[in-house]
N, C-alpha and C. Protein backbone atom coordinates (compact mmCIF):
# COMPACT_ATOMS: atom_id res chain seq x y z
N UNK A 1 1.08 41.33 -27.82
CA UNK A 1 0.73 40.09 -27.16
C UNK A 1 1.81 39.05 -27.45
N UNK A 2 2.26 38.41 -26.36
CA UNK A 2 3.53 37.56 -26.65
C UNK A 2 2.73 35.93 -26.81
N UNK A 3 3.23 35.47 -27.69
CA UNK A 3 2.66 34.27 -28.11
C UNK A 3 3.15 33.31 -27.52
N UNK A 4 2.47 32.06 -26.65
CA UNK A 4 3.05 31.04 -26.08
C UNK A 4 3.08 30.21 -26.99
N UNK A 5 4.28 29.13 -26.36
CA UNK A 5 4.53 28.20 -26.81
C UNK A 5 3.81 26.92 -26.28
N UNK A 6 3.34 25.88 -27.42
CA UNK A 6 3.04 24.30 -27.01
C UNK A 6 3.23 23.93 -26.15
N UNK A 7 3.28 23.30 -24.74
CA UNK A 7 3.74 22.66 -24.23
C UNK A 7 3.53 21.36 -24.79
N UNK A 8 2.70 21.12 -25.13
CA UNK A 8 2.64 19.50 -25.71
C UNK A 8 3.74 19.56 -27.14
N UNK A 9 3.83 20.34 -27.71
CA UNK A 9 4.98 20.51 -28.67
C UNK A 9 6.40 20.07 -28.11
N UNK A 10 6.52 20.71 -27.16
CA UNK A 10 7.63 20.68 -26.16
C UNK A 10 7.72 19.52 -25.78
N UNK A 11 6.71 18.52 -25.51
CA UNK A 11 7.02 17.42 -24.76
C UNK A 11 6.99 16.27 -25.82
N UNK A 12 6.58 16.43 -26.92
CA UNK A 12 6.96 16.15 -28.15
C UNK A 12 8.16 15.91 -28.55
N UNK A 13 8.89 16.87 -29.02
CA UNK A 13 9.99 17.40 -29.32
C UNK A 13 11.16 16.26 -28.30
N UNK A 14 11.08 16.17 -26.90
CA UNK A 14 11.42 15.49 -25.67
C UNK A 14 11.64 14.25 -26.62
N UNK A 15 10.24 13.76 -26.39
CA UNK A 15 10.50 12.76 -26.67
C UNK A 15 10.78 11.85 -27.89
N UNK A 16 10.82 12.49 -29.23
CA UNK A 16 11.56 12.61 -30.51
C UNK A 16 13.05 12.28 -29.95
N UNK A 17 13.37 13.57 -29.38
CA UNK A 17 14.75 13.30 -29.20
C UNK A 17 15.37 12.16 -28.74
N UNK A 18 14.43 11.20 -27.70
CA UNK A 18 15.04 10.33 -27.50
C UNK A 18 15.40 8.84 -28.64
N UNK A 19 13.71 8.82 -29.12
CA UNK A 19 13.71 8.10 -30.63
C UNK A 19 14.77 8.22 -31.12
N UNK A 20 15.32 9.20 -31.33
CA UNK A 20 16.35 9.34 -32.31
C UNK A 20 17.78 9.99 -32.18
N UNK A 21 18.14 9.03 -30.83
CA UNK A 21 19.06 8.98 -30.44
C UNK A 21 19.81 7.77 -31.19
N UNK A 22 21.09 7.60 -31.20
CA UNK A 22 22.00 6.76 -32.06
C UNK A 22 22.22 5.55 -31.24
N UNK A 23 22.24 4.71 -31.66
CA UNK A 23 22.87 3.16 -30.99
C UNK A 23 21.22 2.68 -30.25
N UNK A 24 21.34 2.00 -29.60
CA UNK A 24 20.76 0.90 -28.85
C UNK A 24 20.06 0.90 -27.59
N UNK A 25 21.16 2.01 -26.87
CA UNK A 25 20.58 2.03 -25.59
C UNK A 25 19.66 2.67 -25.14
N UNK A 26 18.65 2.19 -23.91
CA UNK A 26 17.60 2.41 -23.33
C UNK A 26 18.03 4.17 -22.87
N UNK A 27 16.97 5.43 -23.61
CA UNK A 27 17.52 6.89 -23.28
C UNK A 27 16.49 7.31 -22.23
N UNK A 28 16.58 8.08 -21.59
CA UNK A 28 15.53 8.39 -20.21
C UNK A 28 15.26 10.15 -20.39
N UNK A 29 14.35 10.55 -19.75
CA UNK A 29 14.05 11.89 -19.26
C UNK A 29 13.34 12.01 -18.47
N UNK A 30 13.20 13.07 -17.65
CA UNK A 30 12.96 13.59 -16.41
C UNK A 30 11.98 14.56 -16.47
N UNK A 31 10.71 14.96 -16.54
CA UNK A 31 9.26 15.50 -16.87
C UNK A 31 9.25 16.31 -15.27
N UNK A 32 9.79 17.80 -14.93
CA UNK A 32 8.91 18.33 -13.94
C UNK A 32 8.69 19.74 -13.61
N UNK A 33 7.98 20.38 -13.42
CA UNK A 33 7.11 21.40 -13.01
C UNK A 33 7.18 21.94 -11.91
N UNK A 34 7.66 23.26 -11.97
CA UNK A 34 8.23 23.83 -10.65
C UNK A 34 8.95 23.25 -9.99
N UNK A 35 10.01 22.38 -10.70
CA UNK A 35 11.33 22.15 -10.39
C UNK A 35 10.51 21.15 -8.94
N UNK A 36 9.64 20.44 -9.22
CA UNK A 36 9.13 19.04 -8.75
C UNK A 36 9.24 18.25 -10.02
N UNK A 37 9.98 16.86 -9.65
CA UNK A 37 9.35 15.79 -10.72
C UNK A 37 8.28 15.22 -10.35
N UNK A 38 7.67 15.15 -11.72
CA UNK A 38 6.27 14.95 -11.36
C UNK A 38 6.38 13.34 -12.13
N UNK A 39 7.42 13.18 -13.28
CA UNK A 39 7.19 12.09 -14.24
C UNK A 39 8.73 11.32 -14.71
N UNK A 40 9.22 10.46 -14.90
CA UNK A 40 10.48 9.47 -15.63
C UNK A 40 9.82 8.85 -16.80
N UNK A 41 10.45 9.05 -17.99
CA UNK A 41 10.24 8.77 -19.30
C UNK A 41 11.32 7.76 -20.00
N UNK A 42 11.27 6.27 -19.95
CA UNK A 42 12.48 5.81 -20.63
C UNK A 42 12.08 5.00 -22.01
N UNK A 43 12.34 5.60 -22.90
CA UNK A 43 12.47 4.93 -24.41
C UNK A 43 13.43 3.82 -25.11
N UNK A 44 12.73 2.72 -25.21
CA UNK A 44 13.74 1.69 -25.71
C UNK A 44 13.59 1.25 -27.41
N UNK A 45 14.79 1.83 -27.80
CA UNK A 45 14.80 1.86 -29.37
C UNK A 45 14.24 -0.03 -30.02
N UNK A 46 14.94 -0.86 -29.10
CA UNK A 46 14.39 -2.18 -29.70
C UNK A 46 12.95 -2.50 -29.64
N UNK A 47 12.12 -2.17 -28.87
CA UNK A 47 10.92 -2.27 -29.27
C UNK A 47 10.11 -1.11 -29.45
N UNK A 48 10.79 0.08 -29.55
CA UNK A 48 10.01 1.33 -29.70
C UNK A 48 8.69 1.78 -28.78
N UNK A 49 9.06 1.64 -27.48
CA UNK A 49 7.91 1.40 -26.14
C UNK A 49 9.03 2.67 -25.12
N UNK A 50 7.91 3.42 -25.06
CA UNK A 50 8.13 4.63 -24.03
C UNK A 50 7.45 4.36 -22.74
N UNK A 51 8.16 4.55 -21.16
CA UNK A 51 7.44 3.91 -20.56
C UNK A 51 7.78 4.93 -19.39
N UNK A 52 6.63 5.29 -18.60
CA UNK A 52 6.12 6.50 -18.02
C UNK A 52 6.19 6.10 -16.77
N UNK A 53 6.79 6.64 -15.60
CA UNK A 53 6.33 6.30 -14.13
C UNK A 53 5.84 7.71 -13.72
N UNK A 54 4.85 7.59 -13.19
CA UNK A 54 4.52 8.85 -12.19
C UNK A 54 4.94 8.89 -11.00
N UNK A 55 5.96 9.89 -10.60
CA UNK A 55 6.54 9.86 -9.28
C UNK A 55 5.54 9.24 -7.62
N UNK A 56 4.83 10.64 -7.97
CA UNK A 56 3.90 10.39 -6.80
C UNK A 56 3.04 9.30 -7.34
N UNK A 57 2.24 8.53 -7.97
CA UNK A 57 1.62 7.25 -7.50
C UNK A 57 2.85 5.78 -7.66
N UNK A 58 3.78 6.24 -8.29
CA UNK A 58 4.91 4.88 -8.74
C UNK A 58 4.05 4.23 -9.97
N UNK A 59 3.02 4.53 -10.32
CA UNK A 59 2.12 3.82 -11.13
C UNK A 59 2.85 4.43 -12.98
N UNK A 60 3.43 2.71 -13.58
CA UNK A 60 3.95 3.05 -14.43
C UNK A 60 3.21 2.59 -15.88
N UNK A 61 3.40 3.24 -16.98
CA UNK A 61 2.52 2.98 -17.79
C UNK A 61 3.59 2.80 -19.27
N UNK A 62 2.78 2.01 -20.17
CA UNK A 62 3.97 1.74 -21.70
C UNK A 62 3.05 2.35 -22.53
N UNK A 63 3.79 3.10 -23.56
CA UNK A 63 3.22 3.20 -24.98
C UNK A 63 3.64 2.97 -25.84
N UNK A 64 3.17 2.64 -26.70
CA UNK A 64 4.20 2.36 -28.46
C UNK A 64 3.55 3.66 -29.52
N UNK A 65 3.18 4.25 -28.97
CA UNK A 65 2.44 6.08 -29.87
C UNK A 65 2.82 7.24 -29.27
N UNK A 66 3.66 7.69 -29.88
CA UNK A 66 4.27 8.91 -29.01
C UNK A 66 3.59 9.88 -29.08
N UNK A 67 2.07 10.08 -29.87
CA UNK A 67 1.15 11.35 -29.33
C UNK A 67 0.37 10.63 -27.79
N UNK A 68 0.13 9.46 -27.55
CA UNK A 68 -0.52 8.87 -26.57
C UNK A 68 0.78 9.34 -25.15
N UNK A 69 1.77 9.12 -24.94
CA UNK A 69 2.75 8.98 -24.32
C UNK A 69 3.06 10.77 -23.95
N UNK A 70 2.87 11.81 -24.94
CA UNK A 70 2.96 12.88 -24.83
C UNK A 70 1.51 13.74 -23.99
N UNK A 71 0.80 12.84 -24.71
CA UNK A 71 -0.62 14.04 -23.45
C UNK A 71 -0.97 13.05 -22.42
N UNK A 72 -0.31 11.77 -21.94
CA UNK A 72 -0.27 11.43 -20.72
C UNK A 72 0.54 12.16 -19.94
N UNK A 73 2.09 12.74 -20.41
CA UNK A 73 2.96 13.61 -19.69
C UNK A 73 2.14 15.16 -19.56
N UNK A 74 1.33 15.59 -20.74
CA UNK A 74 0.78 16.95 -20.56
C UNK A 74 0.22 16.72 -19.20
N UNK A 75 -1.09 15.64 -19.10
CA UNK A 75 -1.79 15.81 -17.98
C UNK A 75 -1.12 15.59 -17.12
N UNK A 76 -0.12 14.23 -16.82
CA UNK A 76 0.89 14.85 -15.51
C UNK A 76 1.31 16.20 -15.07
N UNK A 77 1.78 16.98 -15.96
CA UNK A 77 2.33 18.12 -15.43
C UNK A 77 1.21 19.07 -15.77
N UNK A 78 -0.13 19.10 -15.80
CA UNK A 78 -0.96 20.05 -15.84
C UNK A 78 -1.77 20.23 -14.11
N UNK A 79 -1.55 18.96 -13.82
CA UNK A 79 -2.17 19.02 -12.57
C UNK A 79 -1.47 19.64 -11.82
């Protein structure tokens, strides 16, 4: 039996990476599923606020908790 991996680990991991990116500037990622984007993720180190647009509604959302910010992206890309 082949063992899957997290996806919420995975989208975790994402977004770590951007945290802890070097310098200042505002870092972004691109969230999508069957090579549809479903989600835009941009992290700004000065106030530590990750901020979510969902493609299809444009409806954008902030977090300052990166487990909150991570299973908002799960359920994006679960649907």
């Amino acid at each position: 039996m082949e063992k899957q991996k997290s996806q919420l680990v995975a989208i975790i991991q994402r977004l770590e990476v951007m945290a802890n990116t070097e310098g200042n500037d505002v870092t972004s990622r691109r969230f999508e599923k069957n090579g549809e984007e479903r989600g835009f993720v941009t992290y700004n180190p000065a106030t530590g606020i990750y901020s979510l647009e969902e493609v299809a509604s444009k409806q954008k959302f902030d977090f300052d908790d990166i487990d909150l910010a991570a299973m908002e992206i799960y359920d994006l890309l679960a649907d």
